[in-house]
PDB file of N, CA and C in Angstrom:
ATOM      1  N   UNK A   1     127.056 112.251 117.282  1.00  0.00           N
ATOM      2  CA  UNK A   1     126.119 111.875 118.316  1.00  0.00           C
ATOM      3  C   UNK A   1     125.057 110.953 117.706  1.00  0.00           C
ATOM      4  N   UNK A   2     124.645 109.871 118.314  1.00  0.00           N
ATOM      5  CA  UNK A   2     123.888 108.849 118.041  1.00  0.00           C
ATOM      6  C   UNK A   2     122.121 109.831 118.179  1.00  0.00           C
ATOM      7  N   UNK A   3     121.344 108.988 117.462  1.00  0.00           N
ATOM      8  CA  UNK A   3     120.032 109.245 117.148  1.00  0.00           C
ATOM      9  C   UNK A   3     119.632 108.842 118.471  1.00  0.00           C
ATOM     10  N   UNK A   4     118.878 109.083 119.247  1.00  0.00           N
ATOM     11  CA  UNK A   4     117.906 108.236 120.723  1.00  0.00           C
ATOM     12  C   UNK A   4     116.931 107.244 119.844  1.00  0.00           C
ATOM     13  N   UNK A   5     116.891 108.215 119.502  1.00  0.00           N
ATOM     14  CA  UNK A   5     114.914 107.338 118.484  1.00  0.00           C
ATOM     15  C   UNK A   5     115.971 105.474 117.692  1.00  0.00           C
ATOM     16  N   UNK A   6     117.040 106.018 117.284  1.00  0.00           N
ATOM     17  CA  UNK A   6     117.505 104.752 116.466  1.00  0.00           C
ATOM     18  C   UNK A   6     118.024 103.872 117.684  1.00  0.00           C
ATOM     19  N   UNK A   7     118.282 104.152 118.580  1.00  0.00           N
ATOM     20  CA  UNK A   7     119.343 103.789 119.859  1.00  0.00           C
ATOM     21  C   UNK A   7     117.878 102.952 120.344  1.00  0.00           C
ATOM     22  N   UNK A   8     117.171 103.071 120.465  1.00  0.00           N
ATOM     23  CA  UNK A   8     115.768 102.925 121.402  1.00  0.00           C
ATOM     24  C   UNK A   8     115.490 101.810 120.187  1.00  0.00           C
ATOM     25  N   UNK A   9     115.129 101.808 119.121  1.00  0.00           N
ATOM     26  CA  UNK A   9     114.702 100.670 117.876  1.00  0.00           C
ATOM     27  C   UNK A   9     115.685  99.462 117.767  1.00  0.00           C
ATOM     28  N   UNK A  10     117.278 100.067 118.384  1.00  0.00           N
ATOM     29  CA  UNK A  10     117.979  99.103 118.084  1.00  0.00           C
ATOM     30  C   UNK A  10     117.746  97.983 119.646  1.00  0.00           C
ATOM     31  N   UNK A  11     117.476  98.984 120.686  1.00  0.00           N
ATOM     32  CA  UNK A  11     117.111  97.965 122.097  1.00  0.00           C
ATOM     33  C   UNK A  11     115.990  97.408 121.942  1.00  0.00           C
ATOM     34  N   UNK A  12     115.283  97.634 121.704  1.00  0.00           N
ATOM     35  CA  UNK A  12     113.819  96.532 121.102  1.00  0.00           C
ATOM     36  C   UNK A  12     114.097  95.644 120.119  1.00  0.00           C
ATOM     37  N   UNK A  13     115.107  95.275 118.784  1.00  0.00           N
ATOM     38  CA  UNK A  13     115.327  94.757 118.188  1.00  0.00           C
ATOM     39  C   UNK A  13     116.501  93.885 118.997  1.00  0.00           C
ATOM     40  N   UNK A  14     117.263  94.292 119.681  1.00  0.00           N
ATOM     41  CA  UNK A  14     118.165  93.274 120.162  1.00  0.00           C
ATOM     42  C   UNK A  14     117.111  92.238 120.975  1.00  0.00           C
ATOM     43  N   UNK A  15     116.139  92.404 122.367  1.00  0.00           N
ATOM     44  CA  UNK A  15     115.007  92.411 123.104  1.00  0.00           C
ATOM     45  C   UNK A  15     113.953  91.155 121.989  1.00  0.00           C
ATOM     46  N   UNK A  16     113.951  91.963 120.826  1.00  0.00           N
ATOM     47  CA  UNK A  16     113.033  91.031 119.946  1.00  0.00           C
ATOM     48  C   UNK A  16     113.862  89.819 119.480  1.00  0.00           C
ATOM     49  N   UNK A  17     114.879  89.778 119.465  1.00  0.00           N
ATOM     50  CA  UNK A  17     115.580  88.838 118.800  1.00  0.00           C
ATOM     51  C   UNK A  17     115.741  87.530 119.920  1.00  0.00           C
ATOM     52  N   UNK A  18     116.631  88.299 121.122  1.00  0.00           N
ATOM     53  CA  UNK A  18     116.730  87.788 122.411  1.00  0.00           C
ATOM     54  C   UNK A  18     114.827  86.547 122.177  1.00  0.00           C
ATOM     55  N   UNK A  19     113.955  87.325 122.370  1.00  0.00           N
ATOM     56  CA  UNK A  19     112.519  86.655 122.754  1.00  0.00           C
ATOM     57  C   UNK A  19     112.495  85.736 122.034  1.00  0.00           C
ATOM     58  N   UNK A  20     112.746  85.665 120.769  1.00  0.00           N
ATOM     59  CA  UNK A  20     113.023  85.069 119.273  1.00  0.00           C
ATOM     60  C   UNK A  20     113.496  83.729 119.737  1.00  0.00           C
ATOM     61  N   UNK A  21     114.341  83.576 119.720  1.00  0.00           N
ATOM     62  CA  UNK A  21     115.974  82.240 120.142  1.00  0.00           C
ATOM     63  C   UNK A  21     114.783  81.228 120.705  1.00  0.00           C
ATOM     64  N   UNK A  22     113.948  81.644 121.979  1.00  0.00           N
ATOM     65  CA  UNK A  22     112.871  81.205 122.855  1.00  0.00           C
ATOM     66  C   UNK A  22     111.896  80.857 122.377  1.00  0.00           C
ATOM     67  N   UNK A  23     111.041  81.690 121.824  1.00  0.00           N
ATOM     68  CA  UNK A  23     109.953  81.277 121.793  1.00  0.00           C
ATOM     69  C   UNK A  23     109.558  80.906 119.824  1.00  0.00           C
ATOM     70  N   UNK A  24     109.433  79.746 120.399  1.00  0.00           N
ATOM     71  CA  UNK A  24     108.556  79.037 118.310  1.00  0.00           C
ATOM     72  C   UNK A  24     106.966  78.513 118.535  1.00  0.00           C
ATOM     73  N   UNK A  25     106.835  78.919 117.612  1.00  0.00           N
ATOM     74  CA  UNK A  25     105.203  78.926 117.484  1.00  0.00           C
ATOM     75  C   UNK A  25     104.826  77.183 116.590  1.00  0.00           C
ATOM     76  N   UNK A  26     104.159  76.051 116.459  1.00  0.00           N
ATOM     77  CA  UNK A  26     104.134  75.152 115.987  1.00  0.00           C
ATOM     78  C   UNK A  26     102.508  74.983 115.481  1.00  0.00           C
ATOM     79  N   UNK A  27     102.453  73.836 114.747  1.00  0.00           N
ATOM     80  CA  UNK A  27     100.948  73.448 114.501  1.00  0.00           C
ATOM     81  C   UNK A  27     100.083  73.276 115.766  1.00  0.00           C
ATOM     82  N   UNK A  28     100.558  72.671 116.718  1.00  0.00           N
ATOM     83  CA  UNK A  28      99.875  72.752 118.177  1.00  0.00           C
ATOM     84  C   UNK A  28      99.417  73.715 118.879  1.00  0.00           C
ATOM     85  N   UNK A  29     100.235  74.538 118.638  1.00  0.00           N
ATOM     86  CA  UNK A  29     100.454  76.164 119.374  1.00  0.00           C
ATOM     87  C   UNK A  29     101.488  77.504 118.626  1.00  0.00           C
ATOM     88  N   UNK A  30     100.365  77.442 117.557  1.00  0.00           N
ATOM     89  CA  UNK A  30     100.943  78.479 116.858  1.00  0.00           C
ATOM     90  C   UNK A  30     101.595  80.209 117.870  1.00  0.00           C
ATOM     91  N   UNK A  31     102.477  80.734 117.403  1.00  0.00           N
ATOM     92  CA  UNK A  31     103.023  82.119 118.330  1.00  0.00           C
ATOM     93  C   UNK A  31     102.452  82.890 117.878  1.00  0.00           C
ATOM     94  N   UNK A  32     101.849  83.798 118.688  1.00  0.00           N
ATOM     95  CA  UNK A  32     101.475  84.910 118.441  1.00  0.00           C
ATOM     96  C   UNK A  32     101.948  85.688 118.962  1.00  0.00           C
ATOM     97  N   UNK A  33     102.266  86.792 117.449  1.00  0.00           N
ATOM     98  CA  UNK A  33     103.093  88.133 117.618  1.00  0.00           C
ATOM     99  C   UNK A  33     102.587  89.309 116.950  1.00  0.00           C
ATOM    100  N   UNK A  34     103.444  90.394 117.941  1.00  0.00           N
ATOM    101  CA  UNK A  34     102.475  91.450 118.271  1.00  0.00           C
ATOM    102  C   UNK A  34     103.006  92.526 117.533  1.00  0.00           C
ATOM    103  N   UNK A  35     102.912  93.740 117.136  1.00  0.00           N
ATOM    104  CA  UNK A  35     103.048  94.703 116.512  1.00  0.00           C
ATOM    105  C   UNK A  35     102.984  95.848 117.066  1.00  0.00           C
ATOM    106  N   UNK A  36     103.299  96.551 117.534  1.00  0.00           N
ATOM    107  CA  UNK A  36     103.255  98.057 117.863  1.00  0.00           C
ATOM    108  C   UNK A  36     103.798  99.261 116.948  1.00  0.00           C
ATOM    109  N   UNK A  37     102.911 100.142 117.005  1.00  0.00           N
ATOM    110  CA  UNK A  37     103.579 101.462 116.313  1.00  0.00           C
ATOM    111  C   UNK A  37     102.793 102.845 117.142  1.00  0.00           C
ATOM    112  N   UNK A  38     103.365 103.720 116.530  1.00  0.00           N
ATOM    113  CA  UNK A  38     102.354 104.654 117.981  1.00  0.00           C
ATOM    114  C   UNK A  38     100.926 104.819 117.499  1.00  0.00           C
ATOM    115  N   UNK A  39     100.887 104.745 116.214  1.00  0.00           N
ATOM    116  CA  UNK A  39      99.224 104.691 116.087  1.00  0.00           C
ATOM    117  C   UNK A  39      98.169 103.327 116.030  1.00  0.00           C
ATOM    118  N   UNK A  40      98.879 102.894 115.735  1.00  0.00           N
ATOM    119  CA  UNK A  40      98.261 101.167 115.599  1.00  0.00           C
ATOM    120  C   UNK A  40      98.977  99.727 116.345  1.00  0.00           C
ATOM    121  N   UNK A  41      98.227  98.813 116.249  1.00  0.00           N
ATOM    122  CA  UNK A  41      98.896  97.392 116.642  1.00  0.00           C
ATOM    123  C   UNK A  41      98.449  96.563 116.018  1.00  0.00           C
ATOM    124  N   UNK A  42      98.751  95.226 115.683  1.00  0.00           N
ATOM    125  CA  UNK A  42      98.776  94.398 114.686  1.00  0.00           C
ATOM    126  C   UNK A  42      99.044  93.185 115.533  1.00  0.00           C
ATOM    127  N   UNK A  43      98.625  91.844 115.209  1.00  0.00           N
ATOM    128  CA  UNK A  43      98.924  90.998 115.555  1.00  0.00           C
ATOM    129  C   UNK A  43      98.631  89.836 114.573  1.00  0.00           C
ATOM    130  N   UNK A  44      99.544  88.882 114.783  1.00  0.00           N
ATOM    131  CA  UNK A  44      99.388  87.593 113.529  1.00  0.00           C
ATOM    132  C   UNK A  44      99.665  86.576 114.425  1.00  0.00           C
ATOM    133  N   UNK A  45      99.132  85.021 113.945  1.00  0.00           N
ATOM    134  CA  UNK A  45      99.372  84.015 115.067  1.00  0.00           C
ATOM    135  C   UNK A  45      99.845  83.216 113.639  1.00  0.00           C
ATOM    136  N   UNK A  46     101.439  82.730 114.111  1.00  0.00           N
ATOM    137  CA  UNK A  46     101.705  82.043 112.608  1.00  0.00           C
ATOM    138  C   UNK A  46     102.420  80.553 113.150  1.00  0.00           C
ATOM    139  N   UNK A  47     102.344  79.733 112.457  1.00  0.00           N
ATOM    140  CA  UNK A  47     102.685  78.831 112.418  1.00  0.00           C
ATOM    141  C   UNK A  47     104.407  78.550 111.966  1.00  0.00           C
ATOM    142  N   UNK A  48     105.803  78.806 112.708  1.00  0.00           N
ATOM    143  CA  UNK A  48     106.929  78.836 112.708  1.00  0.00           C
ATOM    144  C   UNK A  48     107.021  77.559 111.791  1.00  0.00           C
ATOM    145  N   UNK A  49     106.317  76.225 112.101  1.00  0.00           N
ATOM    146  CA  UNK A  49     107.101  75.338 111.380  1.00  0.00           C
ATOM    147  C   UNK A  49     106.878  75.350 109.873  1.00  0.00           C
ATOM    148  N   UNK A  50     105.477  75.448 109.233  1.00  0.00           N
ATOM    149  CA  UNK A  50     105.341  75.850 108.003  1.00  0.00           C
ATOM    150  C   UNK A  50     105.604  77.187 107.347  1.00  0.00           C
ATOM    151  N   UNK A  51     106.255  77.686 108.386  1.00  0.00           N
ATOM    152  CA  UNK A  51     105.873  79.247 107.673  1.00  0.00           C
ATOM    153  C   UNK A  51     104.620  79.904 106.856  1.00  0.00           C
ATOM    154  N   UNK A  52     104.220  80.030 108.102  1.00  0.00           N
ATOM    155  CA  UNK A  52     102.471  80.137 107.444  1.00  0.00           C
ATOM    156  C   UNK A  52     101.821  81.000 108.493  1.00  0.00           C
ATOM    157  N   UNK A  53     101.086  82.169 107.740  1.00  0.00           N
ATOM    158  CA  UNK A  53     100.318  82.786 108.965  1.00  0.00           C
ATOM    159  C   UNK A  53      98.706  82.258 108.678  1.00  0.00           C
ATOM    160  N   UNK A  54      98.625  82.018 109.811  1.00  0.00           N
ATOM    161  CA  UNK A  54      97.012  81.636 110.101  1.00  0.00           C
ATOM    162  C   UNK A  54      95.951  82.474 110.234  1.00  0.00           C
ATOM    163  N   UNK A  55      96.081  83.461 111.066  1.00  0.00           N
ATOM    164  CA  UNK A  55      95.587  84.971 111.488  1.00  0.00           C
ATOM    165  C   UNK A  55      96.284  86.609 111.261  1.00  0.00           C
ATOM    166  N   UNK A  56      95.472  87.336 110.869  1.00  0.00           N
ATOM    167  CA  UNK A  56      96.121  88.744 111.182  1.00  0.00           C
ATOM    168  C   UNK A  56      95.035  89.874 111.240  1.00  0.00           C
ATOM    169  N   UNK A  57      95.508  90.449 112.277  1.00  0.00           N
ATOM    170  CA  UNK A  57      94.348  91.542 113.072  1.00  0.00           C
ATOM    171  C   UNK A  57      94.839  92.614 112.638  1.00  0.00           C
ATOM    172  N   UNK A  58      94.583  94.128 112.361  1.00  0.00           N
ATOM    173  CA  UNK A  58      95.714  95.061 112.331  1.00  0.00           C
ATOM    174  C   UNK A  58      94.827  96.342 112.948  1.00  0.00           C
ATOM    175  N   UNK A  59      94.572  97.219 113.866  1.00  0.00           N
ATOM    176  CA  UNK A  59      94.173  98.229 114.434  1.00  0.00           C
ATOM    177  C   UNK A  59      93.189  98.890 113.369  1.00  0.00           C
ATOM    178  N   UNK A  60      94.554  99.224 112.030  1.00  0.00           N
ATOM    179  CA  UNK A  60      93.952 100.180 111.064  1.00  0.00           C
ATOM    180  C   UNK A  60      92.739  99.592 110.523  1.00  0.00           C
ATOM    181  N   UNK A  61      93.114  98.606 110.084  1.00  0.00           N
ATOM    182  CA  UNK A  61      91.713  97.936 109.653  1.00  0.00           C
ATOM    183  C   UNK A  61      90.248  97.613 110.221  1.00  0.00           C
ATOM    184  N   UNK A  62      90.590  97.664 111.608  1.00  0.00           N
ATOM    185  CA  UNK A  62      89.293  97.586 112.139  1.00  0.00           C
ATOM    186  C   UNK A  62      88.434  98.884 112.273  1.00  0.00           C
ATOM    187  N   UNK A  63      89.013 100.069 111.809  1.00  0.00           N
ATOM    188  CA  UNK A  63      88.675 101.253 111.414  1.00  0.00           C
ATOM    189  C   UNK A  63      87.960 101.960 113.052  1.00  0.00           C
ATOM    190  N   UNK A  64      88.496 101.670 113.782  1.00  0.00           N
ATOM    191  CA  UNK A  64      87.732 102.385 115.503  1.00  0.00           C
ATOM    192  C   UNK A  64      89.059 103.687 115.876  1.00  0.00           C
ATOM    193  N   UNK A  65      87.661 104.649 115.853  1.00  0.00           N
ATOM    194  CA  UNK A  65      88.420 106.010 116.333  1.00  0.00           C
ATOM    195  C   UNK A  65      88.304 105.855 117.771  1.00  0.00           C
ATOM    196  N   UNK A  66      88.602 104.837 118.758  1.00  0.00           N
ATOM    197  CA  UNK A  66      88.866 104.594 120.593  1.00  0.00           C
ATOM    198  C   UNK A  66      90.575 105.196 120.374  1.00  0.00           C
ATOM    199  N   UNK A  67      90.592 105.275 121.513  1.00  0.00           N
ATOM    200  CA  UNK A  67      92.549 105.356 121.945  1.00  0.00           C
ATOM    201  C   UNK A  67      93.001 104.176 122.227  1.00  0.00           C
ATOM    202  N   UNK A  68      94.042 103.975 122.163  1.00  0.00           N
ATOM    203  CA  UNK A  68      95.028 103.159 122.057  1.00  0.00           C
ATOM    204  C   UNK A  68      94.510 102.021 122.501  1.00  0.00           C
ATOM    205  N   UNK A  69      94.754 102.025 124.176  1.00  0.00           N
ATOM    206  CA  UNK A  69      94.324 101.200 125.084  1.00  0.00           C
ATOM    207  C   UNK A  69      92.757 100.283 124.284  1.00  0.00           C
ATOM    208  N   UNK A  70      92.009 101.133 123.879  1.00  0.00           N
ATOM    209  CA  UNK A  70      90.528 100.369 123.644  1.00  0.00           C
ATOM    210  C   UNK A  70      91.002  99.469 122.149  1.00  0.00           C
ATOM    211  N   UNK A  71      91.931 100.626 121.822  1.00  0.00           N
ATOM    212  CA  UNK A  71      92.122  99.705 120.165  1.00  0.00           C
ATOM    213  C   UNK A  71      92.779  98.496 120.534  1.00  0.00           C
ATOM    214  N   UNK A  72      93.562  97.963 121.229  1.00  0.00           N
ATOM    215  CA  UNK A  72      94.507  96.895 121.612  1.00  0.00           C
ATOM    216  C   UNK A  72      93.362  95.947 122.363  1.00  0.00           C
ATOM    217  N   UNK A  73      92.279  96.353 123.223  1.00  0.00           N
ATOM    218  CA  UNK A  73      91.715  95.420 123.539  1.00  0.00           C
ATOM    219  C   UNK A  73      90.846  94.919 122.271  1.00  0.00           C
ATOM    220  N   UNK A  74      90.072  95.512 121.526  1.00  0.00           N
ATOM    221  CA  UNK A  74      89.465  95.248 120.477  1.00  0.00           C
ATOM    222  C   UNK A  74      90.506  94.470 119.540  1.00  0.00           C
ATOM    223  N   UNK A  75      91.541  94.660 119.278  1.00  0.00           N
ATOM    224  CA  UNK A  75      92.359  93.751 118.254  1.00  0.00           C
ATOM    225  C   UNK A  75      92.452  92.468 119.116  1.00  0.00           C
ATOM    226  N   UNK A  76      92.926  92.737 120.235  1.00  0.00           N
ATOM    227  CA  UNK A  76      92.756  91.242 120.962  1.00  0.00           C
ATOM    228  C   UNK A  76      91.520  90.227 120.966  1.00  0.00           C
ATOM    229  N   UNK A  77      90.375  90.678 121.270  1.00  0.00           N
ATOM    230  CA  UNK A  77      89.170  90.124 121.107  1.00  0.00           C
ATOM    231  C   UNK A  77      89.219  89.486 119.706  1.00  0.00           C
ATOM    232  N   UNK A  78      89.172  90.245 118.638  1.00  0.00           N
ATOM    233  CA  UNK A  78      89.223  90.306 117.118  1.00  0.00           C
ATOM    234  C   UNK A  78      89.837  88.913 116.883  1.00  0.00           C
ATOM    235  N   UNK A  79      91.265  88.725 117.295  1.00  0.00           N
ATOM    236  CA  UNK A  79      92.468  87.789 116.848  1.00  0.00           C
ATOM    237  C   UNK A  79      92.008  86.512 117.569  1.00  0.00           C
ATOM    238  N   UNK A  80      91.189  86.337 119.334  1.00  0.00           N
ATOM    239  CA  UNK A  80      90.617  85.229 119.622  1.00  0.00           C
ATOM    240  C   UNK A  80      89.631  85.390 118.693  1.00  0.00           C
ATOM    241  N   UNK A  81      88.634  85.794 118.645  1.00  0.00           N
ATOM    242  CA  UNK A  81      87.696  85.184 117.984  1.00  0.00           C
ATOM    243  C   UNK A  81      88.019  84.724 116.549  1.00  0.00           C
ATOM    244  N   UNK A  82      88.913  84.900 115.872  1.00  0.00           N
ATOM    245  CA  UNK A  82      89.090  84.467 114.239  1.00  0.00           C
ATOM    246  C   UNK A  82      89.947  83.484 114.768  1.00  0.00           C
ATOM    247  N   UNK A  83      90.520  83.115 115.547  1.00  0.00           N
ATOM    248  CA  UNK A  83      91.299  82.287 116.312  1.00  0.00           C
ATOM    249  C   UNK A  83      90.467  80.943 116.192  1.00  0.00           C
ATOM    250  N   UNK A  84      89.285  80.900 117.379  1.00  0.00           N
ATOM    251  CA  UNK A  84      88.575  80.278 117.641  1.00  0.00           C
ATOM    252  C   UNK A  84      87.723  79.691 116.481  1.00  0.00           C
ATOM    253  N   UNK A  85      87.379  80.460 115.069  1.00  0.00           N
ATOM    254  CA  UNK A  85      86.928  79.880 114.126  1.00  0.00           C
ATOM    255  C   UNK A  85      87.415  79.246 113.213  1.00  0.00           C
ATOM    256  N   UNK A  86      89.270  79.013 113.604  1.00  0.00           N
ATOM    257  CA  UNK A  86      90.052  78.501 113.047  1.00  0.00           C
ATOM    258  C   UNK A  86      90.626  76.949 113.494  1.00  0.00           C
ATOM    259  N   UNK A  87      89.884  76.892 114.848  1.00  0.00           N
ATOM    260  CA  UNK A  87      90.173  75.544 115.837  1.00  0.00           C
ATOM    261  C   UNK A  87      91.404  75.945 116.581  1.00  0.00           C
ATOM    262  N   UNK A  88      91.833  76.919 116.735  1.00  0.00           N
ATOM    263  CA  UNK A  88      92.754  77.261 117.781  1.00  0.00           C
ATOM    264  C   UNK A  88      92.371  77.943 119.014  1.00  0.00           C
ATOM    265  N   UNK A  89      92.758  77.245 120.148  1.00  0.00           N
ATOM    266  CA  UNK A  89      92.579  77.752 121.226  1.00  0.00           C
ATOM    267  C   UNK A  89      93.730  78.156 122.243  1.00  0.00           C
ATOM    268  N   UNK A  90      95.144  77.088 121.780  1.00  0.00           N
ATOM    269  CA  UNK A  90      96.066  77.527 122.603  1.00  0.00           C
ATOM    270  C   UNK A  90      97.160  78.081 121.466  1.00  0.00           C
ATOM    271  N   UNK A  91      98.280  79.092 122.296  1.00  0.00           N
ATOM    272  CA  UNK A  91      99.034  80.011 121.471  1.00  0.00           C
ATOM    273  C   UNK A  91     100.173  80.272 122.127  1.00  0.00           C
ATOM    274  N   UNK A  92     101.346  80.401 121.867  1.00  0.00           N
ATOM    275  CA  UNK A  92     102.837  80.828 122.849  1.00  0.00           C
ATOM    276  C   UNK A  92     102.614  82.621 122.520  1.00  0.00           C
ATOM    277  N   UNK A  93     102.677  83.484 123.159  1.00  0.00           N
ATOM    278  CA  UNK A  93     102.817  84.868 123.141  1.00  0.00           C
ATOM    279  C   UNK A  93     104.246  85.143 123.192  1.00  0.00           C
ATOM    280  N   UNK A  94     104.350  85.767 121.777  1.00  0.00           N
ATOM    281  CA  UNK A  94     105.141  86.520 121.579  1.00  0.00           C
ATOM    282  C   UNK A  94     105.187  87.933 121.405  1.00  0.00           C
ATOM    283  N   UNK A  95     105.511  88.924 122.535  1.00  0.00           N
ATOM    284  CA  UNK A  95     105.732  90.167 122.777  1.00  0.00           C
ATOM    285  C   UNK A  95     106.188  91.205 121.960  1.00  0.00           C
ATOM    286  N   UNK A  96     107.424  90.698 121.115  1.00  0.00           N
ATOM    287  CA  UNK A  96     108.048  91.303 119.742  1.00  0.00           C
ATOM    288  C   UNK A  96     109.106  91.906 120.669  1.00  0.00           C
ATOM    289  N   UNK A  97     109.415  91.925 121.766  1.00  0.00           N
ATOM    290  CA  UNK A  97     110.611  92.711 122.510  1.00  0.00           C
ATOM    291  C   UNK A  97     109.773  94.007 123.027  1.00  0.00           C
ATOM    292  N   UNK A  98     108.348  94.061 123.182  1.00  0.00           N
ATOM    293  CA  UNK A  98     108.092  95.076 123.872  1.00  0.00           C
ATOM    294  C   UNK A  98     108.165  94.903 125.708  1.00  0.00           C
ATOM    295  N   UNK A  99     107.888  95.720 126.001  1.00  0.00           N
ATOM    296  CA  UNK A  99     107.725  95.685 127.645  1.00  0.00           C
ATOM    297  C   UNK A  99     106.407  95.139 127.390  1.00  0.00           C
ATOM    298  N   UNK A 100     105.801  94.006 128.536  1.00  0.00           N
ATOM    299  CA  UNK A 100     104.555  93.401 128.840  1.00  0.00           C
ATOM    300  C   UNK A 100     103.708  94.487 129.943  1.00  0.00           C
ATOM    301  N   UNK A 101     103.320  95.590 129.207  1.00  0.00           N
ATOM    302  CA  UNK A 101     102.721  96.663 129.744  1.00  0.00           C
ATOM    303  C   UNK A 101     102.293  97.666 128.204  1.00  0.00           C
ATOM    304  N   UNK A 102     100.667  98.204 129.092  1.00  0.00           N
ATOM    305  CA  UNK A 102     100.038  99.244 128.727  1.00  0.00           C
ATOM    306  C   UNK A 102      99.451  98.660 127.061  1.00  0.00           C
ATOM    307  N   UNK A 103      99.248  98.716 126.317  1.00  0.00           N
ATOM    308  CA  UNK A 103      98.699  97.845 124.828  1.00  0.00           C
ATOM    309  C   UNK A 103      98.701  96.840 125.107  1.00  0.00           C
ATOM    310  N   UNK A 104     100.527  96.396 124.891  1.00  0.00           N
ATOM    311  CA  UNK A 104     100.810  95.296 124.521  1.00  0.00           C
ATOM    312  C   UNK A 104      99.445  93.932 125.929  1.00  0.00           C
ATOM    313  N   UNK A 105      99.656  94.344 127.225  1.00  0.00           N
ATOM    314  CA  UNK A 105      99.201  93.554 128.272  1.00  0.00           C
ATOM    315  C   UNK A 105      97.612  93.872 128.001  1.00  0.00           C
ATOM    316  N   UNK A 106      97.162  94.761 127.235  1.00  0.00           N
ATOM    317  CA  UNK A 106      95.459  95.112 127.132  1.00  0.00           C
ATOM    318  C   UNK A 106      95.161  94.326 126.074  1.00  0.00           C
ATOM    319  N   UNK A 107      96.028  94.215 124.852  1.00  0.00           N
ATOM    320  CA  UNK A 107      95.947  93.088 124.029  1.00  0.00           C
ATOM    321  C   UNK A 107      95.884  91.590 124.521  1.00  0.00           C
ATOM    322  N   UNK A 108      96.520  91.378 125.436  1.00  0.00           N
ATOM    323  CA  UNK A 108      97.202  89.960 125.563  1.00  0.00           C
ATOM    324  C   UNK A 108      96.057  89.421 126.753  1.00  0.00           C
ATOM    325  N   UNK A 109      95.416  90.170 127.340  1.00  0.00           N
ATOM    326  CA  UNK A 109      94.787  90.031 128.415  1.00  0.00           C
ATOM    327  C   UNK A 109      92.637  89.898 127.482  1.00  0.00           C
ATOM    328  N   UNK A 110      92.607  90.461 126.177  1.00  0.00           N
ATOM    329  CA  UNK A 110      91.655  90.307 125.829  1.00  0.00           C
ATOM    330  C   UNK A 110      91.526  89.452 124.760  1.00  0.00           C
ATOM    331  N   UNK A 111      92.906  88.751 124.609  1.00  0.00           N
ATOM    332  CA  UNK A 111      92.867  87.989 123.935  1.00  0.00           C
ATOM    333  C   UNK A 111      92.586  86.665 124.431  1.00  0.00           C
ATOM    334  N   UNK A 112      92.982  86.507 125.715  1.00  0.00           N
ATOM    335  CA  UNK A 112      92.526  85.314 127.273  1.00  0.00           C
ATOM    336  C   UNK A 112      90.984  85.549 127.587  1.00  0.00           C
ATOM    337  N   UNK A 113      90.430  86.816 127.389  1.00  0.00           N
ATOM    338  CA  UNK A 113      89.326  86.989 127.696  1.00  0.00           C
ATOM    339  C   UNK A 113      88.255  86.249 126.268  1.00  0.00           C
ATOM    340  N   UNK A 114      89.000  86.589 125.322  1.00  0.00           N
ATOM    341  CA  UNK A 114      88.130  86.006 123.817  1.00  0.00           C
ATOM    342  C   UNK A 114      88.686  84.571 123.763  1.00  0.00           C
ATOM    343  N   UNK A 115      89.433  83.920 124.562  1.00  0.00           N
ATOM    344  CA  UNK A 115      89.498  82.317 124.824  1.00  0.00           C
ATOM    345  C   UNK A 115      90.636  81.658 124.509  1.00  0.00           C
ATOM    346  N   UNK A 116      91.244  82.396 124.081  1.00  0.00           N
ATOM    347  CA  UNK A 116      92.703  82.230 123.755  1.00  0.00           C
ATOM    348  C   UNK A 116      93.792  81.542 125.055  1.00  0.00           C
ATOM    349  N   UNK A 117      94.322  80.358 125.130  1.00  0.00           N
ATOM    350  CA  UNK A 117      95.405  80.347 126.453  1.00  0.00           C
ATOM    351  C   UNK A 117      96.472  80.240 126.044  1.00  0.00           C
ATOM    352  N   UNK A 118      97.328  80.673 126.382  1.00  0.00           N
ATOM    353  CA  UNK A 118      99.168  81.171 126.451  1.00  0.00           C
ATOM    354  C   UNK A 118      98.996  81.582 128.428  1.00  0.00           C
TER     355      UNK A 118
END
């Protein structure tokens, strides 16, 4: 009998790959991608053509005992604003193969709010 938990990692990885093929991040409009785990989220905005990350936010590091939801908006804010001191304002969102709900959309939505457009 198959694992669920591995069965479930392998549909997000097919999902992430699928998103992958689509979406490239460039000097114009670097991608930003997202991270989930059940305790934290992470996000980096990298530059596909150099292979180069420009930014990286990570939950743990910002050291806030909020729940989830508050931590994802705070990493979002976090990633525009170091964004913005970097001369970037526009970005392709990349999801990582999650569903565009609950973090992932509290992230992505305060990251538009800290000035970010995708």
């Amino acid at each position: 009998m198959t694992n669920p938990h591995k069965a479930k990692r392998n549909k997000r990885t097919l999902r992430h790959n699928r998103v992958r093929s689509q979406v490239k991040g460039s000097s114009e409009r670097p991608r930003l991608a997202v991270f989930r785990s059940a305790k934290n989220i992470s996000v980096q905005i990298i530059d596909d053509l150099k292979h180069h990350t420009l930014v990286t936010v990570n939950s743990a590091k910002l050291k806030t005992t909020a729940g989830n939801m508050e931590q994802a908006t705070k990493v979002g804010l976090e990633v525009a604003k170091l964004a913005k001191e970097q001369g970037l304002s526009k970005v392709v969102f990349d999801r990582g193969g999650y569903l565009y709900h609950g973090r992932v959309k509290a992230l992505a939505e305060a990251a538009r709010e800290g000035g970010l457009e995708f």
